[in-house]
PDB file of N, CA and C in Angstrom:
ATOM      1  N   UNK A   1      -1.405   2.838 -11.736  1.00  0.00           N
ATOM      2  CA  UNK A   1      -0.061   3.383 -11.827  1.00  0.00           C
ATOM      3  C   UNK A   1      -0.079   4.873 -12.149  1.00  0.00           C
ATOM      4  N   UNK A   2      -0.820   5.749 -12.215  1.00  0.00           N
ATOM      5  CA  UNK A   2      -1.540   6.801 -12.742  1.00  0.00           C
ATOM      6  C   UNK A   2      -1.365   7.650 -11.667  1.00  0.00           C
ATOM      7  N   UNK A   3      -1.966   7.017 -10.473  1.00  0.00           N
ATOM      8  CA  UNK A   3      -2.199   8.020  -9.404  1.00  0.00           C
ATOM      9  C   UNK A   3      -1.293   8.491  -8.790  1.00  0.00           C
ATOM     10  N   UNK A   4      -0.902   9.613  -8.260  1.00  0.00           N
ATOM     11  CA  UNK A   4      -0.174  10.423  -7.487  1.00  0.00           C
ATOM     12  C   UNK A   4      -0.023  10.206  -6.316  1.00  0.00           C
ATOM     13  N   UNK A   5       1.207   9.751  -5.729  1.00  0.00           N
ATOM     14  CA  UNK A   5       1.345   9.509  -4.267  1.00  0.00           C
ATOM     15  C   UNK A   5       1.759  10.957  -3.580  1.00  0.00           C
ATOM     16  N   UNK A   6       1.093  11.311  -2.519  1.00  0.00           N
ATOM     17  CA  UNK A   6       1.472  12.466  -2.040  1.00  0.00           C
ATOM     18  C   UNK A   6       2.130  12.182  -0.317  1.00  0.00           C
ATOM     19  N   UNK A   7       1.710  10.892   0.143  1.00  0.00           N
ATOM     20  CA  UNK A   7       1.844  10.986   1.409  1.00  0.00           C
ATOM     21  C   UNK A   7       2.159   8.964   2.018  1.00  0.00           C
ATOM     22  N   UNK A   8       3.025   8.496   2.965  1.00  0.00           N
ATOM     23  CA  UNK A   8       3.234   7.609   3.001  1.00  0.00           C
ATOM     24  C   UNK A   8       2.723   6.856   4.346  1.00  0.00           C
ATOM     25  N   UNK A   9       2.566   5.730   4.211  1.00  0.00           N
ATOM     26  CA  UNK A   9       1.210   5.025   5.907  1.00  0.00           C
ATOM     27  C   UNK A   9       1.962   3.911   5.739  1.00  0.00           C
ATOM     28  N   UNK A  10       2.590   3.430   7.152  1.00  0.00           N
ATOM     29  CA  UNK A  10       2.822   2.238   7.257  1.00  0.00           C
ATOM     30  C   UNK A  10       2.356   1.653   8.697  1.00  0.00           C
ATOM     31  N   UNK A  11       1.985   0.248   8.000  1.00  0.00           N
ATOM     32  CA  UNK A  11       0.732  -0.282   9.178  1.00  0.00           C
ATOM     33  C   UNK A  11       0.363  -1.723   8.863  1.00  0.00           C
ATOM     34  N   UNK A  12      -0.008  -2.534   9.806  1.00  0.00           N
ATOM     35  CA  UNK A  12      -0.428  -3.814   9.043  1.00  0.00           C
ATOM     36  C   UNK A  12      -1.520  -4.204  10.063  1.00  0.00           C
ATOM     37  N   UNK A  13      -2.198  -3.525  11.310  1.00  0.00           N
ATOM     38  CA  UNK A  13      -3.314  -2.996  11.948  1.00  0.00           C
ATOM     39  C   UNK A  13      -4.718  -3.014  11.157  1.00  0.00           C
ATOM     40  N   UNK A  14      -5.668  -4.189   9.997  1.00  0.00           N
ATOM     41  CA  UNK A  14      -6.362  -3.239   9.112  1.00  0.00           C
ATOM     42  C   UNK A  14      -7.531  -2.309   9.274  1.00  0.00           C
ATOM     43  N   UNK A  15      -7.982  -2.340  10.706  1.00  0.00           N
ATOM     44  CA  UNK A  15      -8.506  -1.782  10.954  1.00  0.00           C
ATOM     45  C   UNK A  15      -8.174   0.143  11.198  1.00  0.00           C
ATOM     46  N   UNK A  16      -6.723  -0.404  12.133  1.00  0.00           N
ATOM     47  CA  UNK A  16      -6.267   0.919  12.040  1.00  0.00           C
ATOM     48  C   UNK A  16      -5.598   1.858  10.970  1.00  0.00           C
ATOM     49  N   UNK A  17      -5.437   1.123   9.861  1.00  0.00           N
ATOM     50  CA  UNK A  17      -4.841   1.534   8.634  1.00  0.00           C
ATOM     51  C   UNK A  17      -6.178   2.284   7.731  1.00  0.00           C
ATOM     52  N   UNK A  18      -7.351   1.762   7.949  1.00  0.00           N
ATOM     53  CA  UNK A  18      -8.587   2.081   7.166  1.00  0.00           C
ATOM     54  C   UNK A  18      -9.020   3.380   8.081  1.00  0.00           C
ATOM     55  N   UNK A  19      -8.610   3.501   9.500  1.00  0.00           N
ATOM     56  CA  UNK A  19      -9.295   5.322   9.745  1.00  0.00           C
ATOM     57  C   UNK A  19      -8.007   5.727   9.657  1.00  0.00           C
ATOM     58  N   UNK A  20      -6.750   5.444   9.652  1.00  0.00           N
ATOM     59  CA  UNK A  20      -5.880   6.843   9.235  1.00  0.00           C
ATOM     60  C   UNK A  20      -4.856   6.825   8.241  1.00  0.00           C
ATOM     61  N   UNK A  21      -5.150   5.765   7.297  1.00  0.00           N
ATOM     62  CA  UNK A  21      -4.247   6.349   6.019  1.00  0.00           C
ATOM     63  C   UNK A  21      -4.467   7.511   5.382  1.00  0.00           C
ATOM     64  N   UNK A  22      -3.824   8.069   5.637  1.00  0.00           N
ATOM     65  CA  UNK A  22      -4.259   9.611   4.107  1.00  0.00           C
ATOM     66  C   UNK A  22      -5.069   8.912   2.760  1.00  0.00           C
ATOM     67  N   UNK A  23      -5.464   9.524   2.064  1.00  0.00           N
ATOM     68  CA  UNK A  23      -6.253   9.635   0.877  1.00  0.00           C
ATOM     69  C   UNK A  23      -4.821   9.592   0.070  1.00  0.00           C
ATOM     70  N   UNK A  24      -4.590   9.335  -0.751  1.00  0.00           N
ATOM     71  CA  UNK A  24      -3.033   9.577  -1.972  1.00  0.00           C
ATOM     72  C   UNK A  24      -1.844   9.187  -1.303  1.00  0.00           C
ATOM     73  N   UNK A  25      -1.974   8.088  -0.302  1.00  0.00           N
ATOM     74  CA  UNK A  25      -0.673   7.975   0.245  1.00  0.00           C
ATOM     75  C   UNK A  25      -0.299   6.345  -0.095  1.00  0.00           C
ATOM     76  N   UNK A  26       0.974   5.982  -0.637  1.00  0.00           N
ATOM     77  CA  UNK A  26       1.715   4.742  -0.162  1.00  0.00           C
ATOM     78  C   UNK A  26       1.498   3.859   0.920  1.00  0.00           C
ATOM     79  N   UNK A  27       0.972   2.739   0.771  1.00  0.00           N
ATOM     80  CA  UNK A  27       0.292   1.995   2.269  1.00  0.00           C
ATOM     81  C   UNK A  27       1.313   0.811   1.759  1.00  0.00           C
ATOM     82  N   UNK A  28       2.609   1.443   3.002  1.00  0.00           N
ATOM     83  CA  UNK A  28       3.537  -0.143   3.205  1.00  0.00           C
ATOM     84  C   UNK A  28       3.114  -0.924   4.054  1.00  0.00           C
ATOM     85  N   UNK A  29       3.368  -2.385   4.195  1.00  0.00           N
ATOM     86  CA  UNK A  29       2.233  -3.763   4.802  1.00  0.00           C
ATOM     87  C   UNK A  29       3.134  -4.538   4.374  1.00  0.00           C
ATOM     88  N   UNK A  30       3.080  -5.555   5.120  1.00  0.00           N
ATOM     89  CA  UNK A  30       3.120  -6.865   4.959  1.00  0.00           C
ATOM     90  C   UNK A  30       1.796  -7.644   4.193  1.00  0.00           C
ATOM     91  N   UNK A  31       0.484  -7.155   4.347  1.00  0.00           N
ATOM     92  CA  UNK A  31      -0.405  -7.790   3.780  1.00  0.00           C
ATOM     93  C   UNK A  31      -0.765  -7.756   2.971  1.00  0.00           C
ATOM     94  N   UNK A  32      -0.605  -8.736   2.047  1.00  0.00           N
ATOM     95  CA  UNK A  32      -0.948  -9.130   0.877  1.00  0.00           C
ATOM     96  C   UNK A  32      -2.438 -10.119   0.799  1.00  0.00           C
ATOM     97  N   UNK A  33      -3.212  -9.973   1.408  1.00  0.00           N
ATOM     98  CA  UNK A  33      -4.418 -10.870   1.630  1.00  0.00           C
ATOM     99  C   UNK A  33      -5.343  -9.683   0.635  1.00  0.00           C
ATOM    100  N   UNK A  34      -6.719 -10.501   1.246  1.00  0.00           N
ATOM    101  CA  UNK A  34      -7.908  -9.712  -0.064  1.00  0.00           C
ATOM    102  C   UNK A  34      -8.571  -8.951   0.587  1.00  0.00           C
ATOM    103  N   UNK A  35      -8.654  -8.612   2.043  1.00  0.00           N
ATOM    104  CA  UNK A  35      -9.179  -7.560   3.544  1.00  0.00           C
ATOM    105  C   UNK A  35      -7.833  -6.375   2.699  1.00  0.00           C
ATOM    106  N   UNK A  36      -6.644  -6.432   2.842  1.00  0.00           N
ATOM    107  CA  UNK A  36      -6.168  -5.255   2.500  1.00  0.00           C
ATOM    108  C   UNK A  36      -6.429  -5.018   1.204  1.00  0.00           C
ATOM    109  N   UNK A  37      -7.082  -4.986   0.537  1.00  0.00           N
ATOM    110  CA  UNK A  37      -7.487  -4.479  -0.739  1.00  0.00           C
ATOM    111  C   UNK A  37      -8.803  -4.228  -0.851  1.00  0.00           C
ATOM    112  N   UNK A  38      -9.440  -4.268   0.167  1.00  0.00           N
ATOM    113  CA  UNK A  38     -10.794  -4.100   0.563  1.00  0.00           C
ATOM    114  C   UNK A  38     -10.169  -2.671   1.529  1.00  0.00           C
ATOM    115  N   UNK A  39      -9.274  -2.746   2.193  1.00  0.00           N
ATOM    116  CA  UNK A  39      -8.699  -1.214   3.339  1.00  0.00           C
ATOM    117  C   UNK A  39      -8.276  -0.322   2.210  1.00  0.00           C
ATOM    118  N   UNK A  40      -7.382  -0.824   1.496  1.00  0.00           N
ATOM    119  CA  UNK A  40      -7.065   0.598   0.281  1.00  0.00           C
ATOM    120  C   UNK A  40      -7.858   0.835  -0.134  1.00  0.00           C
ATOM    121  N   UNK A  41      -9.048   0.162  -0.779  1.00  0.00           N
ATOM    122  CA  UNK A  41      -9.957   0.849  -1.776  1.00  0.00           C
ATOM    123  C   UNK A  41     -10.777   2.081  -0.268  1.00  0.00           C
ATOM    124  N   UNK A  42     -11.235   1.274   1.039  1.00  0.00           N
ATOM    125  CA  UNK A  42     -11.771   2.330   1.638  1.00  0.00           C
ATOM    126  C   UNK A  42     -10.956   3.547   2.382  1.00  0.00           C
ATOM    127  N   UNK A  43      -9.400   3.352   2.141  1.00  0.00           N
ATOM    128  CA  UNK A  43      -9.146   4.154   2.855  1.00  0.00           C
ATOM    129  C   UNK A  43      -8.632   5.310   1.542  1.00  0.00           C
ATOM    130  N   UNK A  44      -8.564   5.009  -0.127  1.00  0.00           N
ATOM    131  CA  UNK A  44      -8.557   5.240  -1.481  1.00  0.00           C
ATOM    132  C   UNK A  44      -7.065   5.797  -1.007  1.00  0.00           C
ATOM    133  N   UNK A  45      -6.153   5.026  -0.592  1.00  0.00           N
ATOM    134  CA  UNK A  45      -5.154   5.099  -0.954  1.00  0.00           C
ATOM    135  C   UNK A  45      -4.813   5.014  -2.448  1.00  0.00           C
ATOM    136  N   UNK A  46      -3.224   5.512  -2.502  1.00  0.00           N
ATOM    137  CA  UNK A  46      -2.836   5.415  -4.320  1.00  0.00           C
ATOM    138  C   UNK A  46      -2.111   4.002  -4.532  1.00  0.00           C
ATOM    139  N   UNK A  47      -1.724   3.222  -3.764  1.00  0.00           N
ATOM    140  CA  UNK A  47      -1.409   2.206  -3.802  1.00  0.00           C
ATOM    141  C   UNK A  47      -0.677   1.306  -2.551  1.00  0.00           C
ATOM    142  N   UNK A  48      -0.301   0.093  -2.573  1.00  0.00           N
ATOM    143  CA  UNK A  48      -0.030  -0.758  -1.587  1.00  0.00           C
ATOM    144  C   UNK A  48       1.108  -1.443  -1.920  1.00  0.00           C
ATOM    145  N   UNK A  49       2.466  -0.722  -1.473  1.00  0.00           N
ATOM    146  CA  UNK A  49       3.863  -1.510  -1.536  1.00  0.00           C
ATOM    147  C   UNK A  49       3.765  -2.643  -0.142  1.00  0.00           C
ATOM    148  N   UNK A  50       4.111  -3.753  -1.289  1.00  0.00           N
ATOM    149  CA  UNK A  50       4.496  -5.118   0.081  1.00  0.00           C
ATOM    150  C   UNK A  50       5.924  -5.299   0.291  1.00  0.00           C
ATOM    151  N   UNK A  51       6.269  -4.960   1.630  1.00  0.00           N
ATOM    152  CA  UNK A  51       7.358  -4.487   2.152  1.00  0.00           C
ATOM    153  C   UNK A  51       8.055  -5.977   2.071  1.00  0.00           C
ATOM    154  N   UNK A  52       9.339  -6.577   2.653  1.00  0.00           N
ATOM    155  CA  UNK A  52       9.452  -7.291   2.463  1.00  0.00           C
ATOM    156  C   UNK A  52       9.289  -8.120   1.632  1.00  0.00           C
ATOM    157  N   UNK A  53       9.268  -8.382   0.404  1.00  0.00           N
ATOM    158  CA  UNK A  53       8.753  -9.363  -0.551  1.00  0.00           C
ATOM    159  C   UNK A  53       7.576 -10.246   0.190  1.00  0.00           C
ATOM    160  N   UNK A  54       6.817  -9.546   0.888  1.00  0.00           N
ATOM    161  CA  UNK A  54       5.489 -10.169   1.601  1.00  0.00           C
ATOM    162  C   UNK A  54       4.317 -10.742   0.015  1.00  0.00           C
ATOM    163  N   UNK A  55       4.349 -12.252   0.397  1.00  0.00           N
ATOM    164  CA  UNK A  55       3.452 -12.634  -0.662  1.00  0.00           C
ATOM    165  C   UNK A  55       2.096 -11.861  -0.733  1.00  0.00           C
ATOM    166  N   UNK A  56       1.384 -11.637  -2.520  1.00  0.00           N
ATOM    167  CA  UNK A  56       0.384 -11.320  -2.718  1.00  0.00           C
ATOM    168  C   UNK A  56      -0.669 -12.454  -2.996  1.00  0.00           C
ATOM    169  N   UNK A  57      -1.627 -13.010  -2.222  1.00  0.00           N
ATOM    170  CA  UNK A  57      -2.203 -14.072  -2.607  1.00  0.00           C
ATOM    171  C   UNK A  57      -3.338 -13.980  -3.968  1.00  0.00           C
ATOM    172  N   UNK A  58      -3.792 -14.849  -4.518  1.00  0.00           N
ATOM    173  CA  UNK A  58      -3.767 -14.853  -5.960  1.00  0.00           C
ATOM    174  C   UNK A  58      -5.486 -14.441  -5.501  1.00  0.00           C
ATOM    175  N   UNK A  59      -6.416 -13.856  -4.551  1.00  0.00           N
ATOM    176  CA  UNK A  59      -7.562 -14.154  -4.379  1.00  0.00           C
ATOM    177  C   UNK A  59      -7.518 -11.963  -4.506  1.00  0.00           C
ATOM    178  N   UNK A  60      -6.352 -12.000  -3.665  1.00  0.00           N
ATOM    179  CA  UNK A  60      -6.229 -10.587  -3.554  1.00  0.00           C
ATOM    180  C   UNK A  60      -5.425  -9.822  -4.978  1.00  0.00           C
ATOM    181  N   UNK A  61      -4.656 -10.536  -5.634  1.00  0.00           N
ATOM    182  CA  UNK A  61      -4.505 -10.350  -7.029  1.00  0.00           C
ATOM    183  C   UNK A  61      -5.753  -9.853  -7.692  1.00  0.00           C
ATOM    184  N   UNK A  62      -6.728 -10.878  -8.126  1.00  0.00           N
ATOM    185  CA  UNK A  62      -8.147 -10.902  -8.496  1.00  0.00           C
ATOM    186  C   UNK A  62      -8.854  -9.318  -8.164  1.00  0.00           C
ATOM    187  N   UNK A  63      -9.081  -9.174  -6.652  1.00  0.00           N
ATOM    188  CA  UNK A  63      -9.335  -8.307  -6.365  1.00  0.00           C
ATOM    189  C   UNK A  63      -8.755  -7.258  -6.530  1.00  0.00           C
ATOM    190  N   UNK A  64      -7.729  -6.614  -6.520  1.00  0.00           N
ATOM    191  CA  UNK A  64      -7.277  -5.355  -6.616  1.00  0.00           C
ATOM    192  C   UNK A  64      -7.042  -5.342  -8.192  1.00  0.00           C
ATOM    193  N   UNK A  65      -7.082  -6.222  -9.017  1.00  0.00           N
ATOM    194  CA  UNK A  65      -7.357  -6.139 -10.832  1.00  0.00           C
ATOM    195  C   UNK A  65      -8.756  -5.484 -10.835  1.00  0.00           C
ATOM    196  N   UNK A  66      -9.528  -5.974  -9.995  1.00  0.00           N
ATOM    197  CA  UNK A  66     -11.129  -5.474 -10.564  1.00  0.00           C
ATOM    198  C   UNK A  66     -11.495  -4.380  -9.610  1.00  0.00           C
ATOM    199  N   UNK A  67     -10.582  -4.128  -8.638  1.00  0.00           N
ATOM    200  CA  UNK A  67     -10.827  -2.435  -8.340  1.00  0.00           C
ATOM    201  C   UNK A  67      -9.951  -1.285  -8.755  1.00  0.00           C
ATOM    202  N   UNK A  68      -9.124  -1.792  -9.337  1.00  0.00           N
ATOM    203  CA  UNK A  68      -7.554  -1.175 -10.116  1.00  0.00           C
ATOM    204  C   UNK A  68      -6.802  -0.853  -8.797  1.00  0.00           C
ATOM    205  N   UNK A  69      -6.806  -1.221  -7.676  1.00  0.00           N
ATOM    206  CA  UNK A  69      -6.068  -0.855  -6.455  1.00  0.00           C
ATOM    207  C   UNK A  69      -4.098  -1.696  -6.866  1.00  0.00           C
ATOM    208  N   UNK A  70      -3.315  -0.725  -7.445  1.00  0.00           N
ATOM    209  CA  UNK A  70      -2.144  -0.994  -7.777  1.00  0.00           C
ATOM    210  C   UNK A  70      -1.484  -1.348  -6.288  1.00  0.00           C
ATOM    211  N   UNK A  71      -0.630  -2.519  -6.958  1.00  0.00           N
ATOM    212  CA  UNK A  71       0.185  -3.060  -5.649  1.00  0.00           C
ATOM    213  C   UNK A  71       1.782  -3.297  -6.498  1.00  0.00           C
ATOM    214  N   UNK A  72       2.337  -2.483  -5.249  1.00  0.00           N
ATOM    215  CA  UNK A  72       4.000  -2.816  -5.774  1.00  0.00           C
ATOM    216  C   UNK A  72       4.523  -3.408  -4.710  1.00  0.00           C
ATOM    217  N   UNK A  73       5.800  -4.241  -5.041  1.00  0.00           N
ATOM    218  CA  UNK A  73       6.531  -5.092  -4.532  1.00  0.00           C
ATOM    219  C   UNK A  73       7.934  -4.558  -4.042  1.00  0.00           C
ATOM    220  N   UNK A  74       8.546  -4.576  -2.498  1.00  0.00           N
ATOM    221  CA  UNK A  74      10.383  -3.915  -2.700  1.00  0.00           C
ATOM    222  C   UNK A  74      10.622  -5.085  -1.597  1.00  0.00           C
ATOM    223  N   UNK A  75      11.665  -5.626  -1.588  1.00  0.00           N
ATOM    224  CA  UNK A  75      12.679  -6.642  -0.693  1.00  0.00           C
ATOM    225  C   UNK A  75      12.917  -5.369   0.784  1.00  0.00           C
ATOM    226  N   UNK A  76      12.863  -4.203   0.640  1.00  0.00           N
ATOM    227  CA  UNK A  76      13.037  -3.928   1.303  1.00  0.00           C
ATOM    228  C   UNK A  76      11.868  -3.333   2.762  1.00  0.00           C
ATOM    229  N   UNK A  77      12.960  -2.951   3.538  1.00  0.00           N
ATOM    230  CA  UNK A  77      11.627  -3.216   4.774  1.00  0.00           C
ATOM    231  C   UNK A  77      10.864  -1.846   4.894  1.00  0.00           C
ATOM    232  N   UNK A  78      10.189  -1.894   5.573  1.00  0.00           N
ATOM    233  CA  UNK A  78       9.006  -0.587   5.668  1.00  0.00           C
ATOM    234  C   UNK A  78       9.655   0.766   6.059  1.00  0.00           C
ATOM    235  N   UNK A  79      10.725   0.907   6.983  1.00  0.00           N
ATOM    236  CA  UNK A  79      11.748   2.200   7.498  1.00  0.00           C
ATOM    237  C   UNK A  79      12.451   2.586   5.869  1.00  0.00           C
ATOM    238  N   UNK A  80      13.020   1.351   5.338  1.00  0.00           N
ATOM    239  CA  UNK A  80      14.113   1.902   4.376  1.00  0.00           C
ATOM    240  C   UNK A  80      13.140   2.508   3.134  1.00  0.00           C
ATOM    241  N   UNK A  81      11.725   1.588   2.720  1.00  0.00           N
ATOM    242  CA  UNK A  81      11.220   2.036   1.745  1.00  0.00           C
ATOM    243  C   UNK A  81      10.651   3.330   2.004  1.00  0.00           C
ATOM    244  N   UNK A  82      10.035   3.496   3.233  1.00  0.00           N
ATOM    245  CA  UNK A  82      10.218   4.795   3.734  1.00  0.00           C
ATOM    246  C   UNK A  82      10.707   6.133   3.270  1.00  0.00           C
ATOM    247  N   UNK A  83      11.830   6.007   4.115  1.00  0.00           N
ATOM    248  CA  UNK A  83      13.054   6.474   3.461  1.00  0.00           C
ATOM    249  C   UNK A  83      13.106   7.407   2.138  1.00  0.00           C
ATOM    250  N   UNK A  84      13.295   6.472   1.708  1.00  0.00           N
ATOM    251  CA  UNK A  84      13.202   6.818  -0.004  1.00  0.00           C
ATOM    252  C   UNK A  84      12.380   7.747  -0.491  1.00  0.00           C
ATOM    253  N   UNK A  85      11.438   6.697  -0.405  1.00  0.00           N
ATOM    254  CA  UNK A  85       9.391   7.234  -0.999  1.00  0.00           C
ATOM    255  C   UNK A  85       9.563   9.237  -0.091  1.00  0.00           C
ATOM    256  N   UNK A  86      10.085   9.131   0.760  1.00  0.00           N
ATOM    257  CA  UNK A  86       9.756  10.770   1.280  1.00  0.00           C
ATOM    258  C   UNK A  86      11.011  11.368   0.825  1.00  0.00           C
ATOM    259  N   UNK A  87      12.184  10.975   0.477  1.00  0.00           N
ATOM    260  CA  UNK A  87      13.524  11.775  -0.190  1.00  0.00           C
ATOM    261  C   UNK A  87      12.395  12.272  -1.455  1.00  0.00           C
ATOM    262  N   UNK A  88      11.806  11.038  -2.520  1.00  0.00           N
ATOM    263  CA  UNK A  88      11.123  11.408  -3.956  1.00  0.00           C
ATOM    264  C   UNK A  88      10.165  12.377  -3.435  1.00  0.00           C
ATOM    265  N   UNK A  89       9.696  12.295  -2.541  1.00  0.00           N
ATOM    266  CA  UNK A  89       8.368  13.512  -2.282  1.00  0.00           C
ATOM    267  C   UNK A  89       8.876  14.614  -1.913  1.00  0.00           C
ATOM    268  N   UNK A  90       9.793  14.502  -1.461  1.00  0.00           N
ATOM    269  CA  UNK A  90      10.445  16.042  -1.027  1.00  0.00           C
ATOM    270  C   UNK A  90      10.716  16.558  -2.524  1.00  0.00           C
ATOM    271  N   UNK A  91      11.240  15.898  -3.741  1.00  0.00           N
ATOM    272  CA  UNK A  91      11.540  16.653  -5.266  1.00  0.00           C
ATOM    273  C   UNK A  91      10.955  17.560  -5.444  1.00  0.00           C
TER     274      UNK A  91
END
């Protein structure tokens, strides 16, 4: 919760999410599995909002506790959280 988001990636591709997320950016997804927490740590994103209230499975819980890879949760969808996340970055 520490880290600084500077830049926002939305993608659920994990291959293609791991060569072009920015470094410090917001990675919105649907995936909540234990492969995307294996893509943030290599792509060292600052964290992984699950768009949609997309479940986090309890294997990928585990995992992103023991790499500290923070995951947040919004009901809302990937355009609107969007949205937002770049209004706060523009501050």
């Amino acid at each position: 919760m520490e880290r600084e988001i500077t830049d926002c990636y939305i993608g659920d591709l994990l291959s293609w999410v791991m060569g072009r997320a920015p470094e410090d950016s917001a990675w919105l997804t649907v995936m909540g599995n234990i492969n995307s927490i294996a893509v943030a740590t290599l792509a060292d994103v600052s964290c992984i909002v699950l768009v949609e209230n997309a479940a986090l499975d309890e294997n990928a819980r585990q995992k992103a506790e023991l790499h500290d890879v923070t995951i947040l949760l919004t009901p809302e969808n990937s355009y609107r959280f969007a949205v937002k996340l770049s209004a706060l970055l523009a501050e």
